[in-house]
C-alpha atoms as a PDB file:
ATOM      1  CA  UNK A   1      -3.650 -14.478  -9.938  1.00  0.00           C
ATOM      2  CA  UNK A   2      -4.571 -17.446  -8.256  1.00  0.00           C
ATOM      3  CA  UNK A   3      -8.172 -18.495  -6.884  1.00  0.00           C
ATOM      4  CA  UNK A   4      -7.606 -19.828  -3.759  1.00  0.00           C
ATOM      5  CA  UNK A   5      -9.326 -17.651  -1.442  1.00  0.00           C
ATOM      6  CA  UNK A   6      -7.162 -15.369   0.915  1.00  0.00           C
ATOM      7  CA  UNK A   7      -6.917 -17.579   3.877  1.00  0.00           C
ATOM      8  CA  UNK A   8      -5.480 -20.445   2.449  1.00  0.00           C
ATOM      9  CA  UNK A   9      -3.230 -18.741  -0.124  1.00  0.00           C
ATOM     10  CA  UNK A  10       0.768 -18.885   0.780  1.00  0.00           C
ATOM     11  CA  UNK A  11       2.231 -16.245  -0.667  1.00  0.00           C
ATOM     12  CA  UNK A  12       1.954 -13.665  -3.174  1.00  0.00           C
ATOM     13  CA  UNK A  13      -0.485 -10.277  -3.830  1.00  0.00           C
ATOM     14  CA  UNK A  14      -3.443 -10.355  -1.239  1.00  0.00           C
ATOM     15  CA  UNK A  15      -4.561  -7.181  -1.517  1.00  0.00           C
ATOM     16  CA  UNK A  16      -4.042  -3.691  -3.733  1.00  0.00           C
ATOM     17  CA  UNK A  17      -4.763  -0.764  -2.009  1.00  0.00           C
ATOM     18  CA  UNK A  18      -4.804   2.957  -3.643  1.00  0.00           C
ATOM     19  CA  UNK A  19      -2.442   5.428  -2.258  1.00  0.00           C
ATOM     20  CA  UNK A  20      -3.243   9.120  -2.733  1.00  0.00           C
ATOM     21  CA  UNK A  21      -1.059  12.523  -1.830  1.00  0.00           C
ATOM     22  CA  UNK A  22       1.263  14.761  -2.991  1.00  0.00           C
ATOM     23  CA  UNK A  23       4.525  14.348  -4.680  1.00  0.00           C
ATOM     24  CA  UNK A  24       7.729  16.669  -3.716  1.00  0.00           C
ATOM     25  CA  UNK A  25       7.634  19.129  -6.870  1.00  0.00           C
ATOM     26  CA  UNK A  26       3.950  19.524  -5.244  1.00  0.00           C
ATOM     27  CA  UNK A  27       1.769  17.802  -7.736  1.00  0.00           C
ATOM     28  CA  UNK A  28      -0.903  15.174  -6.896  1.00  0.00           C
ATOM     29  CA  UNK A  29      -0.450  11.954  -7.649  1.00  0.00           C
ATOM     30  CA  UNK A  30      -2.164   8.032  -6.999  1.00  0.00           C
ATOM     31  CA  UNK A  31      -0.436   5.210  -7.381  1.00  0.00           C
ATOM     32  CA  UNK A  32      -1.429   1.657  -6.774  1.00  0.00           C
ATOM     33  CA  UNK A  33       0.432   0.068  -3.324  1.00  0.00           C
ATOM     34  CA  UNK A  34       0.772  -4.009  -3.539  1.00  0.00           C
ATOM     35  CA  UNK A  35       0.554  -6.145  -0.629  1.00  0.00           C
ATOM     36  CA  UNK A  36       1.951  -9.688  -0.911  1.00  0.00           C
ATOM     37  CA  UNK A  37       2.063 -12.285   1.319  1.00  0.00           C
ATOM     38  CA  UNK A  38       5.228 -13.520   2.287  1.00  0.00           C
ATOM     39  CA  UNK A  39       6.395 -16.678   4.930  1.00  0.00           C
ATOM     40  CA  UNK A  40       7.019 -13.989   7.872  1.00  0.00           C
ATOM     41  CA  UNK A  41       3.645 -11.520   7.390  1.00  0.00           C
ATOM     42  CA  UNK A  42       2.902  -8.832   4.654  1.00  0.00           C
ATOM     43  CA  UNK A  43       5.164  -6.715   2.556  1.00  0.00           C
ATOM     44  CA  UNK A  44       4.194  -3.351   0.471  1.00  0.00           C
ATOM     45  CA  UNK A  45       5.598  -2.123  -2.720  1.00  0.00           C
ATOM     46  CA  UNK A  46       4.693   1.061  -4.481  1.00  0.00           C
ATOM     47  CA  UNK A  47       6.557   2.918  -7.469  1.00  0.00           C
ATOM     48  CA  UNK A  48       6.171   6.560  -8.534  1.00  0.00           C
ATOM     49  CA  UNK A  49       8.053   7.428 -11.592  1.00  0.00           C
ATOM     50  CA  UNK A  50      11.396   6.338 -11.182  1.00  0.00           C
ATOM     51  CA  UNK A  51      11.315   4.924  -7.394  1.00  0.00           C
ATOM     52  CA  UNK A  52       9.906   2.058  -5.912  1.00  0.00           C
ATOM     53  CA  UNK A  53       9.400   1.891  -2.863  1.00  0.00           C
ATOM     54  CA  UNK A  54       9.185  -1.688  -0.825  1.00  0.00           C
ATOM     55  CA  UNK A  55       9.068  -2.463   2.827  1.00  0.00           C
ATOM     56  CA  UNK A  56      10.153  -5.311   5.049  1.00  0.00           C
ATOM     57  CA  UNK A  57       7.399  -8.225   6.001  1.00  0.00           C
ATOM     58  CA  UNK A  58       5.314  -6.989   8.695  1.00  0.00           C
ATOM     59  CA  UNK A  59       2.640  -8.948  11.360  1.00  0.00           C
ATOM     60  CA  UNK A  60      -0.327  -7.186  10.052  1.00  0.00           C
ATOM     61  CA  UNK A  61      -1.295  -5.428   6.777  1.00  0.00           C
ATOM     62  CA  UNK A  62      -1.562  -2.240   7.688  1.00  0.00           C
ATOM     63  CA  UNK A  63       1.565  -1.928   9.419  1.00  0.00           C
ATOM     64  CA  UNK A  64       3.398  -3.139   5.943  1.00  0.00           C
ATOM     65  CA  UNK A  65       1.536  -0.148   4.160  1.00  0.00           C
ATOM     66  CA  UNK A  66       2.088   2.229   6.863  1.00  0.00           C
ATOM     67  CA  UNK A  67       6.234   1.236   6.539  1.00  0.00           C
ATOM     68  CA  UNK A  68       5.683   2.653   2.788  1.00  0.00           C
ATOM     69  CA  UNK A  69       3.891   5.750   3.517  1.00  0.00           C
ATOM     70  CA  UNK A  70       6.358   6.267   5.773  1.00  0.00           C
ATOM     71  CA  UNK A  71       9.274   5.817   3.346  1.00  0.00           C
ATOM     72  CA  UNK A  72       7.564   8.312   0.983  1.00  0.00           C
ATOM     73  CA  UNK A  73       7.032  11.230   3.607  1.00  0.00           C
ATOM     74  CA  UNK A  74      10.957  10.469   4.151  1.00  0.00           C
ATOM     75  CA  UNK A  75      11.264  11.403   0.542  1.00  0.00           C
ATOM     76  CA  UNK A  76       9.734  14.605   0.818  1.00  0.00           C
ATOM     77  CA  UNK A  77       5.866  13.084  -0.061  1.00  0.00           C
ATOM     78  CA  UNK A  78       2.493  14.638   2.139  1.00  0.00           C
ATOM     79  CA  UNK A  79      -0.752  14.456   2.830  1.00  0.00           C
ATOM     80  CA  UNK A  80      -0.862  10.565   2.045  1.00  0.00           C
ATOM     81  CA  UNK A  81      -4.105   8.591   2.330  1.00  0.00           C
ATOM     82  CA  UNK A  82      -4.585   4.880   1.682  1.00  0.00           C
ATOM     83  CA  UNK A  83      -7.408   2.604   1.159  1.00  0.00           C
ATOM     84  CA  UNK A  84      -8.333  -0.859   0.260  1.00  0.00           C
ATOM     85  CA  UNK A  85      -9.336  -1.123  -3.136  1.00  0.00           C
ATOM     86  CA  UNK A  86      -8.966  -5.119  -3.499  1.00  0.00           C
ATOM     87  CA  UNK A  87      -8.888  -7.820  -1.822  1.00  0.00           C
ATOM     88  CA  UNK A  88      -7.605 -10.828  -3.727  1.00  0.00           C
ATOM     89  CA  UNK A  89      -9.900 -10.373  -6.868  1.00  0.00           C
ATOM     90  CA  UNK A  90     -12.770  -9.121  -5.347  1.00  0.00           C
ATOM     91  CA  UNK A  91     -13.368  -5.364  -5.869  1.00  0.00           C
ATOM     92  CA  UNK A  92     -14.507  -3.194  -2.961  1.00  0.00           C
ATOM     93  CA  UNK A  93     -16.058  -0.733  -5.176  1.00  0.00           C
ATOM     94  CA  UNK A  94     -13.873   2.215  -3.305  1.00  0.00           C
ATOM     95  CA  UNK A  95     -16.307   1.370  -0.421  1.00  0.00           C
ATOM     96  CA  UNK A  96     -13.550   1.239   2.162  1.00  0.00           C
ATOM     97  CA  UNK A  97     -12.581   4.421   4.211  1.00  0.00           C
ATOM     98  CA  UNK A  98      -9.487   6.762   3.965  1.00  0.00           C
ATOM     99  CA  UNK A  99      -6.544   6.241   6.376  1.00  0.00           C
ATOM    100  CA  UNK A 100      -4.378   9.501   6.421  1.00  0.00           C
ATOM    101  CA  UNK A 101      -1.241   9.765   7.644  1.00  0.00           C
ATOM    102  CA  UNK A 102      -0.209  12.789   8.941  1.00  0.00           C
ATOM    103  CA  UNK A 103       2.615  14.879   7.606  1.00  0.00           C
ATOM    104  CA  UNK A 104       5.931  14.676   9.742  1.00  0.00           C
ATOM    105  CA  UNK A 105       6.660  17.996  11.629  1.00  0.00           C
END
């Protein structure tokens, strides 16, 4: 991963956050969600198992994780949570609070 600090990097992974919930055979699970950089915004990927799951490019970096989570609970996944667990290299020592997303009635 490069150096360049956040601001003046073009494109590519800006931040990992960690994604927390449970799958649809009702186990817990955490997997890792990427956020890259791209020429229009942000974009999120995530993969559980078999599936990955990727969004479009979005304004603002939450909204590009949220389009993920969202794609999961369409899958059949609940009680996600997210958090920021890097940005660039630097390590936010899981200092960072908890965003759930509610379940889908």
């Amino acid at each position: 991963m490069s150096t360049l600090p956040l601001m003046f990097k073009k494109e590519g992974l800006v931040e990992k956050h960690q994604m927390e919930g449970v799958d649809p055979s009702d186990r817990y699970f955490s997997r890792a969600v990427l956020v890259n950089r791209t020429k229009s915004g942000y974009a999120a990927k995530t993969m559980y198992e078999a599936l990955t799951v990727q969004g479009d490019s979005h304004s603002t970096i939450a909204a590009a994780v949220k389009e993920v989570v969202e794609k999961l609970q369409q899958q059949g996944f609940t009680r996600l949570r997210t958090r920021a667990n890097f940005k660039g290299t630097r390590y936010l020592a899981e200092k960072e609070t908890w965003i759930d997303y509610a379940d889908p009635a």
